[in-house]
Structure formats: C-alpha cells, structure tokens
PDB file of N, CA and C in Angstrom:
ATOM      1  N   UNK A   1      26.580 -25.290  72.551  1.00  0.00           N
ATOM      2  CA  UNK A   1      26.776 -25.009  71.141  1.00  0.00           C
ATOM      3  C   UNK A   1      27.112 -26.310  70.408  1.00  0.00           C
ATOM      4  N   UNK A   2      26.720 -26.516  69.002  1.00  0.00           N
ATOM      5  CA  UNK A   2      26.392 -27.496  68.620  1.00  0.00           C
ATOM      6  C   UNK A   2      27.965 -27.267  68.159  1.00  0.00           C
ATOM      7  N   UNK A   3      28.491 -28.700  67.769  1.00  0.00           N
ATOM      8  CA  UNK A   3      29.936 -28.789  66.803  1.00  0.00           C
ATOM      9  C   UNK A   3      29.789 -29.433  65.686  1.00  0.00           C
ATOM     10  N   UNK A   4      29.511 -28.840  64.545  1.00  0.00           N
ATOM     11  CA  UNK A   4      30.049 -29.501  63.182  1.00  0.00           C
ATOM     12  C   UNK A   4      30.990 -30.551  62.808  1.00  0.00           C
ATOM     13  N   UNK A   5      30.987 -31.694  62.282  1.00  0.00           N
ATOM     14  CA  UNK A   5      32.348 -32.162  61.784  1.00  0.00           C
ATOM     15  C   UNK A   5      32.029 -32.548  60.117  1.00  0.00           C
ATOM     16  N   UNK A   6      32.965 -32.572  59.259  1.00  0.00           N
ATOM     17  CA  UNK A   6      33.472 -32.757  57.576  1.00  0.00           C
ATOM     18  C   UNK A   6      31.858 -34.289  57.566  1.00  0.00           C
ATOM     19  N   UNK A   7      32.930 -35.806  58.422  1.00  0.00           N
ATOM     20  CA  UNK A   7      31.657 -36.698  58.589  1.00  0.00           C
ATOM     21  C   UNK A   7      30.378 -36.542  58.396  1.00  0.00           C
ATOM     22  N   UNK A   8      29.555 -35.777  59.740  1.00  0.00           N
ATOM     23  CA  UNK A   8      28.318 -35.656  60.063  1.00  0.00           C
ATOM     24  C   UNK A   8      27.361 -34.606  58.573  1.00  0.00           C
ATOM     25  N   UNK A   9      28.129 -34.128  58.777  1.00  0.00           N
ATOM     26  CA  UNK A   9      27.795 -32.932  57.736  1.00  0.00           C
ATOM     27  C   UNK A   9      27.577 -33.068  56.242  1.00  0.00           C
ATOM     28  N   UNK A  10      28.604 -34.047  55.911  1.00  0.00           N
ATOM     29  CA  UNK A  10      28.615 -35.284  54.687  1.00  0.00           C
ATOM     30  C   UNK A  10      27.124 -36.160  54.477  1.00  0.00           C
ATOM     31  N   UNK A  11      27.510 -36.837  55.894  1.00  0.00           N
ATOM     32  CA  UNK A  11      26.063 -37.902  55.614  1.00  0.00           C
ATOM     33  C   UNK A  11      24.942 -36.804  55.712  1.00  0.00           C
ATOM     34  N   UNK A  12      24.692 -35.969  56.591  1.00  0.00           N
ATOM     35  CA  UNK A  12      23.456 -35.565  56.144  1.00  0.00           C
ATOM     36  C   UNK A  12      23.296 -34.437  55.045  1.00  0.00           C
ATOM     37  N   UNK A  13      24.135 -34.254  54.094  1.00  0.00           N
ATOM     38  CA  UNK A  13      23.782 -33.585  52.808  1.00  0.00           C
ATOM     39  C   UNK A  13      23.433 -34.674  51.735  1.00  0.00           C
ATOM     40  N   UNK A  14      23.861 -36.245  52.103  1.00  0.00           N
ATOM     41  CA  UNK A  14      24.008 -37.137  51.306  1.00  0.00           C
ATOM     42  C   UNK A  14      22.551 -37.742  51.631  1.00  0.00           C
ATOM     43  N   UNK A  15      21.892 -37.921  52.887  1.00  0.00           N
ATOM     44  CA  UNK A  15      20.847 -38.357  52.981  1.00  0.00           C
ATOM     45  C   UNK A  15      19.128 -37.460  52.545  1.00  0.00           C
ATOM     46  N   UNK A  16      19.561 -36.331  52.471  1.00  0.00           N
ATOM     47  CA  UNK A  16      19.066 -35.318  52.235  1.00  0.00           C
ATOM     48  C   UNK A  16      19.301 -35.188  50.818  1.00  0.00           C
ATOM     49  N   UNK A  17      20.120 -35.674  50.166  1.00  0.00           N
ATOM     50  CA  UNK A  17      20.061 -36.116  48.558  1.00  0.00           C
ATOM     51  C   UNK A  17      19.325 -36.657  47.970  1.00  0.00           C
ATOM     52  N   UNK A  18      19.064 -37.778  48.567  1.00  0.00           N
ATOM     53  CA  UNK A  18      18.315 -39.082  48.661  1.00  0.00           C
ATOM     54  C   UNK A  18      16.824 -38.791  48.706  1.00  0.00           C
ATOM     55  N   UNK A  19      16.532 -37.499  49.714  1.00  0.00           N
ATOM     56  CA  UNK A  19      15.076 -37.724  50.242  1.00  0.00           C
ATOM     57  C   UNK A  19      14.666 -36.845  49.090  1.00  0.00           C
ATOM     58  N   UNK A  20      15.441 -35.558  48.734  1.00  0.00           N
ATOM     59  CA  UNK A  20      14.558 -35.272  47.282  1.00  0.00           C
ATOM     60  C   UNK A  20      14.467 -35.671  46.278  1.00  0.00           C
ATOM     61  N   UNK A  21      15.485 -36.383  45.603  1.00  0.00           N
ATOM     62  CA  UNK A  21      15.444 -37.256  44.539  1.00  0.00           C
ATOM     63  C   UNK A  21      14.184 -37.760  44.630  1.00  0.00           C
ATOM     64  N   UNK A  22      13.771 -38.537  46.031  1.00  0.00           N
ATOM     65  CA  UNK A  22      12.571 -39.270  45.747  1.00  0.00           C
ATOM     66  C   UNK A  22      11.253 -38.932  45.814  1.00  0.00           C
ATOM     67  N   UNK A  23      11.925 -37.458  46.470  1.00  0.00           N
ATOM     68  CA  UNK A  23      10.419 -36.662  46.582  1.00  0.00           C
ATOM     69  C   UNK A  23      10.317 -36.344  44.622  1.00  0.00           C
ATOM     70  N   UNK A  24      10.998 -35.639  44.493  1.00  0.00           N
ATOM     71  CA  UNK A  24      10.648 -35.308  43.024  1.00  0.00           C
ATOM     72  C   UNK A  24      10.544 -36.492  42.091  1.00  0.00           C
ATOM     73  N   UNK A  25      11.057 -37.925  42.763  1.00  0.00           N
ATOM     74  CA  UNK A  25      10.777 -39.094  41.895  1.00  0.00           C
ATOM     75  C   UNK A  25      12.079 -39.429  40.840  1.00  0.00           C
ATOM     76  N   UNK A  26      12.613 -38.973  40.867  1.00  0.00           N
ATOM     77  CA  UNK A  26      14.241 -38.999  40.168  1.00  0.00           C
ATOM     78  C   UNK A  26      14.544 -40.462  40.142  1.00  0.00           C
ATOM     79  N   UNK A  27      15.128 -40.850  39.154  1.00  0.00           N
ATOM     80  CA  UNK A  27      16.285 -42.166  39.322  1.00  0.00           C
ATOM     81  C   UNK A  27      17.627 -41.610  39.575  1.00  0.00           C
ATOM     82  N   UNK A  28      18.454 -42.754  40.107  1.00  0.00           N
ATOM     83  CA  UNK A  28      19.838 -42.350  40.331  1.00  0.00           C
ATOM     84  C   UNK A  28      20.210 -41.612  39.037  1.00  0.00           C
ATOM     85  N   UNK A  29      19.700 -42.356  37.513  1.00  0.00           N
ATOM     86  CA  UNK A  29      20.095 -42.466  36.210  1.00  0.00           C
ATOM     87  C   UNK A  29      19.817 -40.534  35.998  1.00  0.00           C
ATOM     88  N   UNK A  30      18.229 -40.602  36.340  1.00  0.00           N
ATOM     89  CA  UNK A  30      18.120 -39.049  35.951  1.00  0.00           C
ATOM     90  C   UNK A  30      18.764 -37.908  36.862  1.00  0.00           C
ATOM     91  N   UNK A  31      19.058 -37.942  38.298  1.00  0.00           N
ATOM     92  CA  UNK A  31      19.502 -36.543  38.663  1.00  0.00           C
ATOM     93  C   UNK A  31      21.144 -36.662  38.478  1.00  0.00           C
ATOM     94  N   UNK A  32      21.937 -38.508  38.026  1.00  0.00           N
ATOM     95  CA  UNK A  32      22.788 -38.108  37.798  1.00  0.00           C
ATOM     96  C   UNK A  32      23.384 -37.171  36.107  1.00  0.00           C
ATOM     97  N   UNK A  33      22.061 -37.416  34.984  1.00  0.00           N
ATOM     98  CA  UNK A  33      22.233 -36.640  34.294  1.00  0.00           C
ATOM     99  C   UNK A  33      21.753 -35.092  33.956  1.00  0.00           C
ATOM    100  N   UNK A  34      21.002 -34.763  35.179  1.00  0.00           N
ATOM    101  CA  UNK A  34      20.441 -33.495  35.759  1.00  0.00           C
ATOM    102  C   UNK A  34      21.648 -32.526  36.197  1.00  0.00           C
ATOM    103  N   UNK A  35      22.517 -33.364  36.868  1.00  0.00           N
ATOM    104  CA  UNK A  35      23.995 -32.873  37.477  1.00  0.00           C
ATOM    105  C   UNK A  35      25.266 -32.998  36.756  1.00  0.00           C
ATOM    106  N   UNK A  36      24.751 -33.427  35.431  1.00  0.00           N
ATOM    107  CA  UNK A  36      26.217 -34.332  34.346  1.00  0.00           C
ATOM    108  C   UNK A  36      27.324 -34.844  35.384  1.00  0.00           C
ATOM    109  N   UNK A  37      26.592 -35.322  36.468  1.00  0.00           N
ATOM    110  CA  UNK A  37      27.228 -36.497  37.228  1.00  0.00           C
ATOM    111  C   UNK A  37      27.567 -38.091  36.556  1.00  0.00           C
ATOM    112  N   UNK A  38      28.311 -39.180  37.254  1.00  0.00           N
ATOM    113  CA  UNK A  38      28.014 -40.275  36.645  1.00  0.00           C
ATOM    114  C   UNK A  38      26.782 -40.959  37.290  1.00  0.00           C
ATOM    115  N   UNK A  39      26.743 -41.971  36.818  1.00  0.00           N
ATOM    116  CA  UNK A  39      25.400 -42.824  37.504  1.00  0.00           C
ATOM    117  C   UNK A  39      25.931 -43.182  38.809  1.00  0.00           C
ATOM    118  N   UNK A  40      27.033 -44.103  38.555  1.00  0.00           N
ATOM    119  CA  UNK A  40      28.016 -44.421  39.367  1.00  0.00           C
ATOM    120  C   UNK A  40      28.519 -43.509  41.069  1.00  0.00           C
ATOM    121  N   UNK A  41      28.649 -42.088  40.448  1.00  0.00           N
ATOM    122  CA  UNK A  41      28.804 -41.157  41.862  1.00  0.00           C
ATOM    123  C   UNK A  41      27.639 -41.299  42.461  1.00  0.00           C
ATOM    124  N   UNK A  42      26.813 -40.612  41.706  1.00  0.00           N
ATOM    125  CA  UNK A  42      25.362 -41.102  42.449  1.00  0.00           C
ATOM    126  C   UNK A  42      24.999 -41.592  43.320  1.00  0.00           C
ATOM    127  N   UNK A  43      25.453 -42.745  42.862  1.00  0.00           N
ATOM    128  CA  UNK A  43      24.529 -44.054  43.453  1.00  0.00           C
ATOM    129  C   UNK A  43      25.482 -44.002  44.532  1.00  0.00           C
ATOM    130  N   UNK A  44      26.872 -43.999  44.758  1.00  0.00           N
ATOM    131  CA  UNK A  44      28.095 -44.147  45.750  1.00  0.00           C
ATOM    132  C   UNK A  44      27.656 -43.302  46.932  1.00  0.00           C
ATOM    133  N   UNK A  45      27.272 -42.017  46.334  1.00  0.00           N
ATOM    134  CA  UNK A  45      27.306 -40.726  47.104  1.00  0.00           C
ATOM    135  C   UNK A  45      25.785 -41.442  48.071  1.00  0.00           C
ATOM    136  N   UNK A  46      24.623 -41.926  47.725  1.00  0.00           N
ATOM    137  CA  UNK A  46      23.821 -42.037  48.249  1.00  0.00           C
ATOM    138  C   UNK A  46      24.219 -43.190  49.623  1.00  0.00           C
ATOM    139  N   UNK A  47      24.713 -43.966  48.929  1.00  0.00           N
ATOM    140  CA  UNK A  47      25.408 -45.216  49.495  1.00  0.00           C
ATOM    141  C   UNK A  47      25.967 -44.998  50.864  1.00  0.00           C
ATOM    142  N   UNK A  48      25.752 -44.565  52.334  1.00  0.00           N
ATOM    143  CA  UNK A  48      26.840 -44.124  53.326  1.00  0.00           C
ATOM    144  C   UNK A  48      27.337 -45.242  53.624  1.00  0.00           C
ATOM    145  N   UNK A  49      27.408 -46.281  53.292  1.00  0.00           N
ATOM    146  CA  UNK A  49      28.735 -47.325  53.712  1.00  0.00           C
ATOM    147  C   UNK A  49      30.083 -47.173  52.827  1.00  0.00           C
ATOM    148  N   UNK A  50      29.821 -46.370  51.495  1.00  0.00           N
ATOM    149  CA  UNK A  50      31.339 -45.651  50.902  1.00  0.00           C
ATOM    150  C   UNK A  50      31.477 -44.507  50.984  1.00  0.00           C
ATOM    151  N   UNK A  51      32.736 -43.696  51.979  1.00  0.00           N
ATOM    152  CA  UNK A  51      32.697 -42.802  52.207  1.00  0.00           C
ATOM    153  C   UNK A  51      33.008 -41.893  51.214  1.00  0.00           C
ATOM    154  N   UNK A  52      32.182 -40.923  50.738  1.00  0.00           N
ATOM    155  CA  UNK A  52      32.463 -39.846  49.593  1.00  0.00           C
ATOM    156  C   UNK A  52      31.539 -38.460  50.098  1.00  0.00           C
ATOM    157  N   UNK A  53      32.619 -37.396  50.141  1.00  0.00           N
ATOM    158  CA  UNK A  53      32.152 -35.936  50.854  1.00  0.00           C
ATOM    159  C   UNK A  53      32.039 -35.361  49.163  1.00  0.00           C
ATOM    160  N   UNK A  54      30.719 -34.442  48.921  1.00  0.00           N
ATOM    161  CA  UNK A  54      31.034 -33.709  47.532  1.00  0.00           C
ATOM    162  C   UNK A  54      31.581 -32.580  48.258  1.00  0.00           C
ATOM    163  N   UNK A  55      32.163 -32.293  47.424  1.00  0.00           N
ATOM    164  CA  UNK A  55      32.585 -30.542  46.972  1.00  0.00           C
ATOM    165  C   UNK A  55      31.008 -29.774  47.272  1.00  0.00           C
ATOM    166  N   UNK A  56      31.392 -28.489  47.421  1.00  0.00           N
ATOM    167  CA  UNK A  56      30.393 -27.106  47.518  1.00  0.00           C
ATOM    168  C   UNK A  56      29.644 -27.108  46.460  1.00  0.00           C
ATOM    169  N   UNK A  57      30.348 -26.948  45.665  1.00  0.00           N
ATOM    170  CA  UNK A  57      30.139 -27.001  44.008  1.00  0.00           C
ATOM    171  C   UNK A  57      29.382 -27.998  43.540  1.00  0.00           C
ATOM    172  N   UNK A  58      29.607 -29.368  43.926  1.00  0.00           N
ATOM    173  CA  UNK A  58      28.528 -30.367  43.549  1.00  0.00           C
ATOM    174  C   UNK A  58      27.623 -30.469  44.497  1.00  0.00           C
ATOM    175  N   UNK A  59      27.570 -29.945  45.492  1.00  0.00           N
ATOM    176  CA  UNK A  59      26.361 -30.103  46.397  1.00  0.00           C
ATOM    177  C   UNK A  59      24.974 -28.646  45.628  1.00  0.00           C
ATOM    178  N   UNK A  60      26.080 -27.843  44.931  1.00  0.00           N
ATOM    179  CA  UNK A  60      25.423 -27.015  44.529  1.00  0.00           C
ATOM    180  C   UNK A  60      24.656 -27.253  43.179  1.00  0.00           C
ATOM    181  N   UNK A  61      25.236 -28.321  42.656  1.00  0.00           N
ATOM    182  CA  UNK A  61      24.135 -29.121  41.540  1.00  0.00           C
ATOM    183  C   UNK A  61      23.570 -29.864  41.619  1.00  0.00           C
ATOM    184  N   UNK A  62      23.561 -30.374  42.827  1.00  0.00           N
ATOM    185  CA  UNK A  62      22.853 -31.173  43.371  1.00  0.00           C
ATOM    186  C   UNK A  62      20.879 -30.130  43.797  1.00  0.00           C
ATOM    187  N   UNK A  63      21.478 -29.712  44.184  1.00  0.00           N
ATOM    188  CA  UNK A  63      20.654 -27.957  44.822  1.00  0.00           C
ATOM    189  C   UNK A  63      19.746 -27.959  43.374  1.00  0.00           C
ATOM    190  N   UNK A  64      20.869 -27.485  42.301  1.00  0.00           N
ATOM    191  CA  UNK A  64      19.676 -27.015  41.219  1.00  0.00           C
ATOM    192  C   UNK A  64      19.049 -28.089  40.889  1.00  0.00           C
ATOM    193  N   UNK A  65      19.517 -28.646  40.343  1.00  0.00           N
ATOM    194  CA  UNK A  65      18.991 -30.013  39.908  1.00  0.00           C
ATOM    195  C   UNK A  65      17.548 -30.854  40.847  1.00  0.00           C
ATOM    196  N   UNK A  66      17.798 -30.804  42.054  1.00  0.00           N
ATOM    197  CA  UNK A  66      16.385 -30.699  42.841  1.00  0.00           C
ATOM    198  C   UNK A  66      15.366 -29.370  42.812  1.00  0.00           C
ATOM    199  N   UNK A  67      15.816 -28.591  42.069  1.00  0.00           N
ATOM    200  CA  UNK A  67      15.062 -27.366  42.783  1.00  0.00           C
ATOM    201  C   UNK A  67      14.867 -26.961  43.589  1.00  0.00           C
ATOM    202  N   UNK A  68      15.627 -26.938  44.701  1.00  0.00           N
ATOM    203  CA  UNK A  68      15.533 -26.589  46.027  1.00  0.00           C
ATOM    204  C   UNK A  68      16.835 -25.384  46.692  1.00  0.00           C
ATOM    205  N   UNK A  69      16.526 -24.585  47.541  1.00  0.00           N
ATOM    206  CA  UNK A  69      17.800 -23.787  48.171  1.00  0.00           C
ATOM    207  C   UNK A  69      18.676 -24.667  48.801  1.00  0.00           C
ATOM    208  N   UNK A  70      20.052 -24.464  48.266  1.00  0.00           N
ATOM    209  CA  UNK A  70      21.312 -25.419  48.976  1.00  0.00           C
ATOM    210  C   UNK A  70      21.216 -25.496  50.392  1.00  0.00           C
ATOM    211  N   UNK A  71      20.475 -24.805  50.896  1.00  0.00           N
ATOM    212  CA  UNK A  71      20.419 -24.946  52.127  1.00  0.00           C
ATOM    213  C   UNK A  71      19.926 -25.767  52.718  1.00  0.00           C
ATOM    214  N   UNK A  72      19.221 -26.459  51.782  1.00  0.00           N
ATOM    215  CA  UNK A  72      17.863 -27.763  52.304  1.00  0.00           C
ATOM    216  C   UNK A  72      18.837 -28.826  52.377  1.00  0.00           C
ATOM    217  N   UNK A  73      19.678 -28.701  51.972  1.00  0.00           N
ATOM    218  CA  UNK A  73      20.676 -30.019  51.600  1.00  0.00           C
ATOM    219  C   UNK A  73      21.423 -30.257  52.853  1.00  0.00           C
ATOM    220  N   UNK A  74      21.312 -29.297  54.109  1.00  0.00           N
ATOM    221  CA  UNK A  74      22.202 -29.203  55.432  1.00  0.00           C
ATOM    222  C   UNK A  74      20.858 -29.325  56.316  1.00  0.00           C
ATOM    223  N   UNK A  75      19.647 -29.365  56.509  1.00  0.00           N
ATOM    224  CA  UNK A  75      18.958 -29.671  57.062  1.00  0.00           C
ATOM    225  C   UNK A  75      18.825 -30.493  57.802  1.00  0.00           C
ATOM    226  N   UNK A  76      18.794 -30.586  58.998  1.00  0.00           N
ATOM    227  CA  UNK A  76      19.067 -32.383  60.208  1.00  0.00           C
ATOM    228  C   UNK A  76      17.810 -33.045  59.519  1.00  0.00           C
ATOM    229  N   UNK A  77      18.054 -34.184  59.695  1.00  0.00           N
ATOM    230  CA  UNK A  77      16.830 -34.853  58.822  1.00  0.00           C
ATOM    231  C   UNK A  77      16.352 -35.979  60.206  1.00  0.00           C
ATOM    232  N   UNK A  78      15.234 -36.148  60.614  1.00  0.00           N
ATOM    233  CA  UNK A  78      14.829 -37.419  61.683  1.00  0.00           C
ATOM    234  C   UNK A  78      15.130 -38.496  61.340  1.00  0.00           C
ATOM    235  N   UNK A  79      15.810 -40.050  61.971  1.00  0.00           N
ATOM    236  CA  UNK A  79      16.285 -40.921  61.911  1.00  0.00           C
ATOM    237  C   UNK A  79      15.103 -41.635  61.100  1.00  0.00           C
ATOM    238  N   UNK A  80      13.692 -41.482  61.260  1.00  0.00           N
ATOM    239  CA  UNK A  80      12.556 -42.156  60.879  1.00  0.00           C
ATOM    240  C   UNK A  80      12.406 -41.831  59.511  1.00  0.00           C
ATOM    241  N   UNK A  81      13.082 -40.672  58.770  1.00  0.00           N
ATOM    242  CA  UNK A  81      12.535 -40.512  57.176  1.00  0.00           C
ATOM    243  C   UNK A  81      13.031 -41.494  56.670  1.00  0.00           C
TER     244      UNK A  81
END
C-alpha cells in the first residue's frame, strides 16, 4: 500500500499546475488572475525549490481556472513531462 505524505503530495499538485497552465498556454500573469491569485504565489507555488503547500480551496481554483476535475491536480505525473 502506497503512503501519502503533506511533501510528495504538494509537489505533485504543484507540478501538475505547471503542466496545465502550459497545456492551455497560460502565463504565470494570467492563471494568477484567473485565480485572483498574486503573480508572485504563482510563480513561488510553481517554483519547488520554495516550499509552499496550497490549501484545498486554492488547489480548487486552481482546478477551475484550468478547467479541469481537481482531481487531475493529484495525478502522479512521469519524471520525463
């Protein structure tokens, strides 16, 4: 059985941020005003050398704001994307 931790679970909702933004073509600038995020979180949150976990809640505007089910956002993602 697999084990979860706060960490792992972090980076890959955060990298999985990243990959739709660019699928849909987003700037940091636009999905952070898609999310009335700052530019600034954004860009941090994408960033995994500063550690920042969102909230449910912002992972969940994160969600709309891609158009996608929050669920895509927990998806294991391959080391190669």
């Amino acid at each position: 059985m697999r084990r979860y931790n706060k960490r792992d679970l972090s980076i890959q909702v955060r990298k999985n941020i990243r990959k739709y933004r660019l699928i849909r073509g987003y700037t940091l600038q636009e999905l952070a005003d898609l999310t009335s995020l700052t530019h600034g979180y954004v860009r941090d949150l994408e960033c995994l050398s500063i550690d920042k976990t969102p909230t449910l809640e912002t992972i969940g505007k994160f969600a709309d704001a891609l158009e996608i089910d929050i669920r895509q956002l927990f998806d294991n993602i391959n080391e190669d994307n």
